[in-house]
Protein backbone atom coordinates (compact mmCIF):
# COMPACT_ATOMS: atom_id res chain seq x y z
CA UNK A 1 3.06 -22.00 -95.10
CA UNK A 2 4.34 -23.53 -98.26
CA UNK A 3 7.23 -25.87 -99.05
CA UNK A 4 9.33 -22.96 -100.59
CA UNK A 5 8.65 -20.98 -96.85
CA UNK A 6 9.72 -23.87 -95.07
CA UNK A 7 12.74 -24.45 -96.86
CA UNK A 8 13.54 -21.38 -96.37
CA UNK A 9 12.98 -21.29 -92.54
CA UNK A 10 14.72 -24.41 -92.87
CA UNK A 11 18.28 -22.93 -94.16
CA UNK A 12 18.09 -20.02 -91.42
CA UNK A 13 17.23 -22.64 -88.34
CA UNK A 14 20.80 -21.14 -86.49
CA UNK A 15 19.51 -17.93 -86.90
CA UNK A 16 19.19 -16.32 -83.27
CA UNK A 17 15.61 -15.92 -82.04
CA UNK A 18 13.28 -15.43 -79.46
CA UNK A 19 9.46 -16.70 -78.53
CA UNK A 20 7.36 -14.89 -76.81
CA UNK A 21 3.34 -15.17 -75.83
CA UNK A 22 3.77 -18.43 -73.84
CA UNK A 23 1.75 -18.66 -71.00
CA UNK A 24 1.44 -21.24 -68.29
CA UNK A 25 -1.65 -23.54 -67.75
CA UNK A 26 -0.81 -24.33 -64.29
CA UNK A 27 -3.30 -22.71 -61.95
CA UNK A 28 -1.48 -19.96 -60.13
CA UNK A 29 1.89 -20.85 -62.41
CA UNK A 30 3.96 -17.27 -63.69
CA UNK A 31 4.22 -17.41 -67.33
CA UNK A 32 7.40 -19.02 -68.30
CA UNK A 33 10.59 -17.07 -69.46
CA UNK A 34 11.77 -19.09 -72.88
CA UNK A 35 15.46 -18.90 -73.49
CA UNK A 36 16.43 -20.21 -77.16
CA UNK A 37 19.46 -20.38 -79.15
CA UNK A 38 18.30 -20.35 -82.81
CA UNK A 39 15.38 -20.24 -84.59
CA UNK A 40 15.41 -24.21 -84.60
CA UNK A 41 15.30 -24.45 -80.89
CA UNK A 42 12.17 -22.15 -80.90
CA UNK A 43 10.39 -24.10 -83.67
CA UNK A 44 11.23 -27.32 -81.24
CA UNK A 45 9.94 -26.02 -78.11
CA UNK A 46 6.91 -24.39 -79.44
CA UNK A 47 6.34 -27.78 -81.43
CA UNK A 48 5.98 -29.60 -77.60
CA UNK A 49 4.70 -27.03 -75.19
CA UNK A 50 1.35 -28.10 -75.46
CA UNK A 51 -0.51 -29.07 -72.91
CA UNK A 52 1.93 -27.69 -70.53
CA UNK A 53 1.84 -24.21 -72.04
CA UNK A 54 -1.18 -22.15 -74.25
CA UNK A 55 0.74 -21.46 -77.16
CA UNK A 56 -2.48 -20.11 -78.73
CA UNK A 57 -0.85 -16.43 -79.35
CA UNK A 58 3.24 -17.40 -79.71
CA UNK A 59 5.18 -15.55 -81.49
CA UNK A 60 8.58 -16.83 -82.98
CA UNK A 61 11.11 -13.80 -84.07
CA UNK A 62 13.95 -14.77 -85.82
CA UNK A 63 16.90 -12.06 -85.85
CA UNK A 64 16.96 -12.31 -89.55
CA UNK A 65 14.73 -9.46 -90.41
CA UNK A 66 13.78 -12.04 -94.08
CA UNK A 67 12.34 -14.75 -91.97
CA UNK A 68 8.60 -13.89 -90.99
CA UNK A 69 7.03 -14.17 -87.31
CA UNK A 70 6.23 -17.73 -86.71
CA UNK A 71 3.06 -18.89 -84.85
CA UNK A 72 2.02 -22.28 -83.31
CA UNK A 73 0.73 -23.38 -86.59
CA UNK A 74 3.59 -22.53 -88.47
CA UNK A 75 5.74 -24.15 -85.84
CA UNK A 76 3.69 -27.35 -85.95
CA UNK A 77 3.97 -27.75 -89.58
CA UNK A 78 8.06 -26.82 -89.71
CA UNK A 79 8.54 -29.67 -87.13
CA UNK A 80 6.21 -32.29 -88.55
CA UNK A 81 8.38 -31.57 -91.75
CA UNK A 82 11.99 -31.35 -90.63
CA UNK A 83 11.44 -32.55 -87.14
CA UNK A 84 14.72 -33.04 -85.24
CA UNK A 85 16.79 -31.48 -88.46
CA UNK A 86 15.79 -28.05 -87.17
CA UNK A 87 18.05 -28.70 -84.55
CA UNK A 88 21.21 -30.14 -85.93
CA UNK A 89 24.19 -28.75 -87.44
């Protein structure tokens, strides 16, 4: 993802989404249910599931139909960029 993506993602981080293709990697442990706000919350928790969760096939939908699905790469790199900024007003 390049810097002009990011920034991008970056303006729309209130934007309501969803994440989806967590799964649990607790022996015997249901796959979790994920309940975000905004896009920034879902770039945050994807960002620190691991080890706790395989985030190997995450998807992050924004409800912006512009932004692109996120995956656990993309996440990684938004939050080592913007970190905690995702989150904030």
């Amino acid at each position: 993802m390049d810097r002009p993506a990011m920034a991008s993602v970056f303006r729309m981080r209130h934007a309501p989404a969803t994440v989806s293709g967590v799964r649990s990697t607790g022996q015997g442990q249901a796959d979790p249910i994920i309940r975000v706000r905004s896009l920034g919350e879902a770039i945050r928790f994807v960002a620190h599931a691991f080890p706790q969760y395989d985030i190997s096939a995450v998807a992050i939908i924004a409800g912006d139909p512009s932004i692109p699905r996120l995956g656990g790469p993309e996440a990684q790199a938004l939050w080592r960029e913007y970190g905690e900024g995702l989150t904030q007003e």
